[in-house]
C-alpha atoms as a PDB file:
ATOM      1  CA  UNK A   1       0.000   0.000   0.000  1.00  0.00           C
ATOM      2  CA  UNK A   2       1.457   3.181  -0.622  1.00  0.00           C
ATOM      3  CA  UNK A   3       1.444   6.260   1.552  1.00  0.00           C
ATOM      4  CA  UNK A   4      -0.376   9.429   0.575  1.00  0.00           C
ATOM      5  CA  UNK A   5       1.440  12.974   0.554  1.00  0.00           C
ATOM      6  CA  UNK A   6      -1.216  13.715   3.481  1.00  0.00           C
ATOM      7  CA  UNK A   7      -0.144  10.576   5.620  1.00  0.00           C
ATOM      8  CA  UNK A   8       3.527  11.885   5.480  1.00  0.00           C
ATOM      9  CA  UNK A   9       2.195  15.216   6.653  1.00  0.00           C
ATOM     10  CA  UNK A  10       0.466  13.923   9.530  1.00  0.00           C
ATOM     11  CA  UNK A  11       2.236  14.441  12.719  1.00  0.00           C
ATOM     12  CA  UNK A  12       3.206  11.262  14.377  1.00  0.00           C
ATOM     13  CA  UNK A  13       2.272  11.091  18.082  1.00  0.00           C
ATOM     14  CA  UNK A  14       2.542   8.422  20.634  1.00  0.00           C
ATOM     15  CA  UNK A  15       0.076   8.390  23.656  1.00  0.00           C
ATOM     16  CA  UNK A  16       0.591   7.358  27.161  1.00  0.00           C
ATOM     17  CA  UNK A  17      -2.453   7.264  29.187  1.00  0.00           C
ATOM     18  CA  UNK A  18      -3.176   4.802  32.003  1.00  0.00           C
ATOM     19  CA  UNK A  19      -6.937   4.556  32.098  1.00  0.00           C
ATOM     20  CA  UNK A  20      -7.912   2.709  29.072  1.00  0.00           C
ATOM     21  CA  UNK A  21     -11.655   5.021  28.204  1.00  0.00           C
ATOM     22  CA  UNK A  22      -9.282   7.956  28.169  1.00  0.00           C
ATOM     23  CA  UNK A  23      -6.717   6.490  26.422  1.00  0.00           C
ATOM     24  CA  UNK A  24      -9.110   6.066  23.898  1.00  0.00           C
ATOM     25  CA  UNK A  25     -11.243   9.153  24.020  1.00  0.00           C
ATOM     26  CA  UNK A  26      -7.589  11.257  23.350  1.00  0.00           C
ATOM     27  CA  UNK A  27      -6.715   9.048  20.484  1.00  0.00           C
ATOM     28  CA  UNK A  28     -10.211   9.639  18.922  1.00  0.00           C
ATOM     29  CA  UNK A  29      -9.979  13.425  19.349  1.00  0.00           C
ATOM     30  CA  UNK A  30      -6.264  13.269  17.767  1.00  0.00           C
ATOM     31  CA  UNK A  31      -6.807  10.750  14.837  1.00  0.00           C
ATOM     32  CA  UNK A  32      -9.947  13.043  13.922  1.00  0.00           C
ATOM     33  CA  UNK A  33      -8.081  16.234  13.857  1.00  0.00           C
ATOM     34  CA  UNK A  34      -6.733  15.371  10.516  1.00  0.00           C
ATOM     35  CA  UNK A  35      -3.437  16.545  10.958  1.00  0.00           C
ATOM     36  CA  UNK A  36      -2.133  13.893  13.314  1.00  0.00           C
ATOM     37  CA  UNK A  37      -1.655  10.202  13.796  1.00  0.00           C
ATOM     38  CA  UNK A  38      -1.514   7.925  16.516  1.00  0.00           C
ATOM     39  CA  UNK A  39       1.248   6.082  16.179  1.00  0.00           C
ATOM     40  CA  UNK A  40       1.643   4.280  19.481  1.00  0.00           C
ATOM     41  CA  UNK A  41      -0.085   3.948  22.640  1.00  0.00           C
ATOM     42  CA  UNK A  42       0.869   2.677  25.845  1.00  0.00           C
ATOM     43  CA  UNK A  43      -0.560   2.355  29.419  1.00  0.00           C
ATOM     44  CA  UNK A  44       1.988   1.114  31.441  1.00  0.00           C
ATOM     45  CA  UNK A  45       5.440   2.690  31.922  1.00  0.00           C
ATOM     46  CA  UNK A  46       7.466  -0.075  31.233  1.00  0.00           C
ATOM     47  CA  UNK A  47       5.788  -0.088  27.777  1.00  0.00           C
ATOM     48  CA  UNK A  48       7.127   3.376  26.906  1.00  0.00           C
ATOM     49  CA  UNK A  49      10.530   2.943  26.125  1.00  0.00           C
ATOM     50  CA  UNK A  50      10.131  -0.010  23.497  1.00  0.00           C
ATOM     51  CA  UNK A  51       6.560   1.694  22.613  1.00  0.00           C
ATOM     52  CA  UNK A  52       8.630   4.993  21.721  1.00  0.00           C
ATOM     53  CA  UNK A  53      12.234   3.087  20.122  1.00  0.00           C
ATOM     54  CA  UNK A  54       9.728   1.211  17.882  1.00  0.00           C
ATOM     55  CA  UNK A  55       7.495   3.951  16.193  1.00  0.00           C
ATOM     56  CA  UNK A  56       9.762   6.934  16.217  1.00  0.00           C
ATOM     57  CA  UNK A  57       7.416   9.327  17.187  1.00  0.00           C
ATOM     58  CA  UNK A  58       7.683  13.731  16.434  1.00  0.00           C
ATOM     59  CA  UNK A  59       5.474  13.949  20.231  1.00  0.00           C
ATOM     60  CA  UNK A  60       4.790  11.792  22.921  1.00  0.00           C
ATOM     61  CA  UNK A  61       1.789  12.663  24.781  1.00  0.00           C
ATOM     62  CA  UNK A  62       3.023  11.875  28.181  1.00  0.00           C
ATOM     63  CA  UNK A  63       0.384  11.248  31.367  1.00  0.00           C
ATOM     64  CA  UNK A  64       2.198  12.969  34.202  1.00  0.00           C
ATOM     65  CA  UNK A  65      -0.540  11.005  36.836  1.00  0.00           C
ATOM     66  CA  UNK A  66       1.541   7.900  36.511  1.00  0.00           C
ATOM     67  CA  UNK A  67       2.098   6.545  40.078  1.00  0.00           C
ATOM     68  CA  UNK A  68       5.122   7.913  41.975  1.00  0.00           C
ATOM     69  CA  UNK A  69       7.636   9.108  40.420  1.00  0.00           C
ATOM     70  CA  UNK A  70       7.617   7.202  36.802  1.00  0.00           C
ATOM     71  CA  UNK A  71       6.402  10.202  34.345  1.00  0.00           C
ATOM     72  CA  UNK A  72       8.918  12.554  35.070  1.00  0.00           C
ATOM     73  CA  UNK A  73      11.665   9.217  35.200  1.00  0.00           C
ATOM     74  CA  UNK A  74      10.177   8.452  31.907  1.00  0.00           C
ATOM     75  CA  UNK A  75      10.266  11.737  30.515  1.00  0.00           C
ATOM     76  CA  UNK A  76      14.075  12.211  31.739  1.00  0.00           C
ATOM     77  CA  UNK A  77      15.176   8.973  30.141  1.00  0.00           C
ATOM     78  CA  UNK A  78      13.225   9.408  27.050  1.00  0.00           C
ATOM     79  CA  UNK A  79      15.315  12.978  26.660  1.00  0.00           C
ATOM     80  CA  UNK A  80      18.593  11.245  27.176  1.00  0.00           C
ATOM     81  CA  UNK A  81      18.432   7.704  25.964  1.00  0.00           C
ATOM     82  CA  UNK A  82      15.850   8.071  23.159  1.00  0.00           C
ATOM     83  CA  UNK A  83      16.928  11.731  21.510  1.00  0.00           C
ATOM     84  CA  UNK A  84      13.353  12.548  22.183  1.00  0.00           C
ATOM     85  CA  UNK A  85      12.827  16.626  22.400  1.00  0.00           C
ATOM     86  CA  UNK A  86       8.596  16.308  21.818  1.00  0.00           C
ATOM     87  CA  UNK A  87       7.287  15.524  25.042  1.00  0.00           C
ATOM     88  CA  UNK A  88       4.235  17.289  26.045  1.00  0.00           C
ATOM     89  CA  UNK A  89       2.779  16.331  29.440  1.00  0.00           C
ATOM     90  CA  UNK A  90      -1.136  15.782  30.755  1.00  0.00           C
ATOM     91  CA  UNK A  91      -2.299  15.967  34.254  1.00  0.00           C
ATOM     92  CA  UNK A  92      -5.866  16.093  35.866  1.00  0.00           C
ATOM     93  CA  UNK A  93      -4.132  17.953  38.883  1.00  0.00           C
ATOM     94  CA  UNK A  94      -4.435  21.348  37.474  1.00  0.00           C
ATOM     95  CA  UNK A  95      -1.133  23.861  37.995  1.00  0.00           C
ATOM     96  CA  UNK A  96       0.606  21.127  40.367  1.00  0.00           C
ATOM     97  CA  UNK A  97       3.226  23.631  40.380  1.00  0.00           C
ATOM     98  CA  UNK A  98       5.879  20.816  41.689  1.00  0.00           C
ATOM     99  CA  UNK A  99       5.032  18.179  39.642  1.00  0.00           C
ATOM    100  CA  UNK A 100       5.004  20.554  36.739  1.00  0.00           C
ATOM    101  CA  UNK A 101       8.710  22.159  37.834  1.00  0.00           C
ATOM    102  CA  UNK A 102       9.712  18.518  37.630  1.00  0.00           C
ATOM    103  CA  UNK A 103       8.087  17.598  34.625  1.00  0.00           C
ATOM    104  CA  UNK A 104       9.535  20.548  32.693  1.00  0.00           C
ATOM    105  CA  UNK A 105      13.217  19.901  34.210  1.00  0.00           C
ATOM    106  CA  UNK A 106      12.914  16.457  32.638  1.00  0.00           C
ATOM    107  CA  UNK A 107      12.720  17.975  29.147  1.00  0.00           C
ATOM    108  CA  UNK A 108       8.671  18.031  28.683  1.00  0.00           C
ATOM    109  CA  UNK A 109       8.243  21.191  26.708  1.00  0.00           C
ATOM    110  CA  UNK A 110       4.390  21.656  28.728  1.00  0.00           C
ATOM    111  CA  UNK A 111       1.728  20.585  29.704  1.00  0.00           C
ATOM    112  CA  UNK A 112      -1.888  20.128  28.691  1.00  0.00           C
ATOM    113  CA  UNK A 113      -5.327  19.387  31.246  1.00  0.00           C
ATOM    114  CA  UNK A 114      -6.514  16.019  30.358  1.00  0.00           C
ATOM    115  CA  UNK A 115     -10.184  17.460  30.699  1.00  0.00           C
ATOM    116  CA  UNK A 116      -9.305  20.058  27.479  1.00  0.00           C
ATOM    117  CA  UNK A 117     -11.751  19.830  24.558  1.00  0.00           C
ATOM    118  CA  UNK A 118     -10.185  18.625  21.389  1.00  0.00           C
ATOM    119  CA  UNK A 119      -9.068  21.648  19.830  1.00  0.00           C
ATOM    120  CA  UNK A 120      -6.982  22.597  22.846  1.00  0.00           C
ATOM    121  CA  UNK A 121      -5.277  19.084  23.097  1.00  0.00           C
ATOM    122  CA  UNK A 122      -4.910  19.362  19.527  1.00  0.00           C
ATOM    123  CA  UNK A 123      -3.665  22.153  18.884  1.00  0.00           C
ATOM    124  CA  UNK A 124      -1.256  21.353  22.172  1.00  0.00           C
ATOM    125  CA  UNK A 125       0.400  18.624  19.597  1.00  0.00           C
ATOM    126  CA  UNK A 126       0.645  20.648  16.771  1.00  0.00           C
ATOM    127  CA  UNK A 127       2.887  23.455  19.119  1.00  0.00           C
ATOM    128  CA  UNK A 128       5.294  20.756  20.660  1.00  0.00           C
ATOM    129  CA  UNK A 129       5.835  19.293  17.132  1.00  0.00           C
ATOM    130  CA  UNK A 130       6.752  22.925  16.014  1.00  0.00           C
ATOM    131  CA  UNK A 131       9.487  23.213  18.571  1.00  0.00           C
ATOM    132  CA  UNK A 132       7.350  25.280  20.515  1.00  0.00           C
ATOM    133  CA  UNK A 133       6.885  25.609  24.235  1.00  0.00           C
ATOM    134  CA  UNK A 134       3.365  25.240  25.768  1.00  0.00           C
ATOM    135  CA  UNK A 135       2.753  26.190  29.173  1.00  0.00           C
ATOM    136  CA  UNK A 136      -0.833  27.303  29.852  1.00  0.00           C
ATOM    137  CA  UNK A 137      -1.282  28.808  33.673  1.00  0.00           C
ATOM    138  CA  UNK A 138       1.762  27.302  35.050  1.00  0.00           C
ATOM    139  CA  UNK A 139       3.508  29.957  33.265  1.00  0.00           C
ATOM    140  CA  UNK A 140       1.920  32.911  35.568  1.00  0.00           C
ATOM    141  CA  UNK A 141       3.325  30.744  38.206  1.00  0.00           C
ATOM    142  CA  UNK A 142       6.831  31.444  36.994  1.00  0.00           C
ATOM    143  CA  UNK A 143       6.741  34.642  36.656  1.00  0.00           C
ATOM    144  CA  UNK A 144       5.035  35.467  39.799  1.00  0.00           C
ATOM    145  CA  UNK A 145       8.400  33.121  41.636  1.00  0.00           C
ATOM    146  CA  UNK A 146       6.303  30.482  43.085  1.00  0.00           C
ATOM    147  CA  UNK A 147       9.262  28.530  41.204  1.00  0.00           C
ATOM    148  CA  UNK A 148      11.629  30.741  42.379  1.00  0.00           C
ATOM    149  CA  UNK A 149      15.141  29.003  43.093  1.00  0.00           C
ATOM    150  CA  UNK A 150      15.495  28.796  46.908  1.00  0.00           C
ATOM    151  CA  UNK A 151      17.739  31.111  48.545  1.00  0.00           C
ATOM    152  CA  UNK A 152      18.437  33.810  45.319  1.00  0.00           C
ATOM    153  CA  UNK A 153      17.227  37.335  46.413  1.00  0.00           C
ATOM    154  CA  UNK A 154      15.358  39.044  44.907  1.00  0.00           C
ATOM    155  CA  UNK A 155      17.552  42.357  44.004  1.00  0.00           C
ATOM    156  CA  UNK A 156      20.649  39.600  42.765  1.00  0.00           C
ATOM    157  CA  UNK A 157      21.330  39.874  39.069  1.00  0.00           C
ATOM    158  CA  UNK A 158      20.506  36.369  38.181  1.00  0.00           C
ATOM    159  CA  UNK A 159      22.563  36.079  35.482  1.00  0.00           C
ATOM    160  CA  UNK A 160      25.836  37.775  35.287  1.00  0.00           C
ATOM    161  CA  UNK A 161      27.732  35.798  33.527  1.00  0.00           C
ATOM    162  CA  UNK A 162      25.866  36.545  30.423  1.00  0.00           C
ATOM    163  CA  UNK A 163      26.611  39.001  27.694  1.00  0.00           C
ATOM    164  CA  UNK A 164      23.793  41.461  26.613  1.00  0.00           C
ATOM    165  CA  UNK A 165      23.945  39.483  23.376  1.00  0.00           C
ATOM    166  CA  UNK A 166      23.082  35.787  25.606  1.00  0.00           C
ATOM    167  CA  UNK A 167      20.914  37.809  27.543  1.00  0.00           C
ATOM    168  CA  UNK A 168      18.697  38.484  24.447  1.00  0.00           C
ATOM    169  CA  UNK A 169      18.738  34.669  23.844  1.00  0.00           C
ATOM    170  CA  UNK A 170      17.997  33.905  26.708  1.00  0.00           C
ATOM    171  CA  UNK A 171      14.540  36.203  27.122  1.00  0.00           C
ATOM    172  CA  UNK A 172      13.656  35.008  23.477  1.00  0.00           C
ATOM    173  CA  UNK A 173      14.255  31.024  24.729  1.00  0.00           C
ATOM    174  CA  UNK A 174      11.950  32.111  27.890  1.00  0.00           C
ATOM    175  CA  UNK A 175       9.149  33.478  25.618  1.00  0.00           C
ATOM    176  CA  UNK A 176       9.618  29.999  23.828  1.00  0.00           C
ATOM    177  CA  UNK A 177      11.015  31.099  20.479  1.00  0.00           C
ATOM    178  CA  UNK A 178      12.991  27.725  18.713  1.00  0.00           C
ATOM    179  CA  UNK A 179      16.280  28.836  16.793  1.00  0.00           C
ATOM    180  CA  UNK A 180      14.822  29.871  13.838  1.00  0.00           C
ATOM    181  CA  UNK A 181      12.738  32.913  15.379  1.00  0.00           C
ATOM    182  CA  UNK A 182      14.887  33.657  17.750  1.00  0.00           C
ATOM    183  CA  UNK A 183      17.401  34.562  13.989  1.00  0.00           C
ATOM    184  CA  UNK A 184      14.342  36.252  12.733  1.00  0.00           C
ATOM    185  CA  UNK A 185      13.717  38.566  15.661  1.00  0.00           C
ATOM    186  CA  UNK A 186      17.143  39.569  16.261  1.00  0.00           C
ATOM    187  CA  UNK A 187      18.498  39.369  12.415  1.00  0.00           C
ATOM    188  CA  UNK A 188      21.139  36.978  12.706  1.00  0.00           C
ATOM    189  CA  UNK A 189      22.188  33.301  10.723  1.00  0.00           C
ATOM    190  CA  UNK A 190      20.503  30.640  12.563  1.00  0.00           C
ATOM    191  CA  UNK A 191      24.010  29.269  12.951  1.00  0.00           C
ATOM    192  CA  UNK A 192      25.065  31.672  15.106  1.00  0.00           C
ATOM    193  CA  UNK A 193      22.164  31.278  17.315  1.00  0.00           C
ATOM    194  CA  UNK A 194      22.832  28.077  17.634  1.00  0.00           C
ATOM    195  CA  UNK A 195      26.551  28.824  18.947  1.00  0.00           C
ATOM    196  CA  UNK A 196      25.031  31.764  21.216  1.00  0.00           C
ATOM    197  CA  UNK A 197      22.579  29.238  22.949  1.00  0.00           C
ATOM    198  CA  UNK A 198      24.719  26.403  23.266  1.00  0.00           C
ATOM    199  CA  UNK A 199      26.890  29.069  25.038  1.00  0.00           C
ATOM    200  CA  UNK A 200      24.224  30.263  27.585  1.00  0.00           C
ATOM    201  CA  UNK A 201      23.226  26.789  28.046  1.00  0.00           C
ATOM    202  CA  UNK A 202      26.829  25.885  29.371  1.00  0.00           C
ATOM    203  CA  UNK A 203      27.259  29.401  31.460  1.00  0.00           C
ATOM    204  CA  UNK A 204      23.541  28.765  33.353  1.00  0.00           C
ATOM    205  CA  UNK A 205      24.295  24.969  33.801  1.00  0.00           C
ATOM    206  CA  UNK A 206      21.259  23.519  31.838  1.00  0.00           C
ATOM    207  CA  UNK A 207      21.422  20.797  29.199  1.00  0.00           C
ATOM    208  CA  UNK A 208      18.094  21.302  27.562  1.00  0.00           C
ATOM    209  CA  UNK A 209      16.040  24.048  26.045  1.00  0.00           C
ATOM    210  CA  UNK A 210      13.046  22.939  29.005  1.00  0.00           C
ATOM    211  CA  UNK A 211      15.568  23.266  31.677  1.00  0.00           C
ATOM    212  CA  UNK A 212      16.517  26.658  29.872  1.00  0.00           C
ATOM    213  CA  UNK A 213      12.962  28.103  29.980  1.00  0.00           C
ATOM    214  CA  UNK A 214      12.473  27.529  33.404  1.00  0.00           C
ATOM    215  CA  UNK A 215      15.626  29.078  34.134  1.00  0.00           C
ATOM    216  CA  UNK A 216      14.772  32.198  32.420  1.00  0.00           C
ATOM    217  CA  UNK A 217      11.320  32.394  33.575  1.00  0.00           C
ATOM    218  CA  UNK A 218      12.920  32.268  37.022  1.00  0.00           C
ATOM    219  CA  UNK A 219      15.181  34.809  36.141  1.00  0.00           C
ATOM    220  CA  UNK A 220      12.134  37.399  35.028  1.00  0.00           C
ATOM    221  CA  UNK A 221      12.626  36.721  31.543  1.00  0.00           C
ATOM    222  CA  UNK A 222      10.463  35.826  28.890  1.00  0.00           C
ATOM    223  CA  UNK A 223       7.741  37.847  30.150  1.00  0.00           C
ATOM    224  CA  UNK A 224       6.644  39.474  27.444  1.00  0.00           C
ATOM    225  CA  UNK A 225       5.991  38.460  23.686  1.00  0.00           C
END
């Protein structure tokens, strides 16, 4: 059977979900979209890794209410043992600001309620497999410090070892612009923003762009835009 120029467009997207009628109910909503196919699914977290290895997929829909600790585990080893940089997360504990701190410092690139209509989840997808950053109310959280890191005051620059030039990268990586925008906005080769973010990612001690936009948020950056 050959593969239609609209299958190859479709974005491919592997679920996790524990409860099975959700499960279900989230695939439905995605496969109908149009734009997006359910590759994989999986309930169980020991399913995820081979689930994920297997089908290759541009997002994984992640279910952050996994028992314990195992989403954000999952998450964190899908980042460094799979190459995965798609991970958006669903909870039905609203802004759990901790479990969404964690969840974000594991490389998920935001979060989604499970009880969002279709076009939200949707469209959810659609910004992760962009590159983009979604982070609904949680991000008001940020800004307001209720992520603050422990101990910083308030009047301490938070990040002097920055040029003006990584300071600009920084603010556009907080607003969650991906490489290419952040060369639009500020009229460079995307090259060189590359070089200039790999640079403030070793000066603020982060290792992925997640961990970076938490960072900045902390920081007071990213606030506008």
């Amino acid at each position: 059977m050959t593969t239609s120029a609209s299958d190859q467009n479709r974005l491919r997207v592997a679920l996790v979900e524990r409860r099975p009628l959700l499960r279900a109910g989230i695939r439905s909503a995605l496969d109908g979209s149009g734009g997006i196919e359910v590759v994989a699914e999986a309930g169980e977290a020991g399913d995820v890794m081979p689930m994920v290895l297997d089908a290759a997929p541009e997002v994984v829909l992640m279910d952050l209410d996994l028992p314990g600790s195992a989403a954000v585990e999952l998450c964190r080893t899908l980042v460094r043992d799979a190459g995965v940089r798609g991970i958006l997360g669903m909870t039905g504990r609203g802004d759990d600001a901790g479990l969404l701190r964690s969840a974000l410092l594991a490389g998920v690139r935001g979060y989604v309620s499970k009880s969002a209509g279709a076009h939200e989840m949707v469209g959810a997808v659609h910004m992760v497999g962009n590159g983009f950053m979604v982070a609904g109310d949680v991000a008001a959280q940020l800004v307001t410090g209720l992520l603050r890191v422990p101990g910083r005051p308030l009047e301490q620059d938070p990040v002097p070892m920055l040029t003006r030039r990584e300071r600009e990268i920084l603010d556009l990586v907080a607003r969650g612009y991906d490489n290419r925008r952040i060369a639009r906005a500020l009229t460079l080769a995307e090259k060189t923003v590359r070089n200039h973010v790999s640079a403030v990612f070793a000066k603020i001690g982060v290792n992925c762009r997640a961990q970076a936009v938490v960072y900045g948020r902390e920081a007071g950056m990213g606030l506008t835009g």
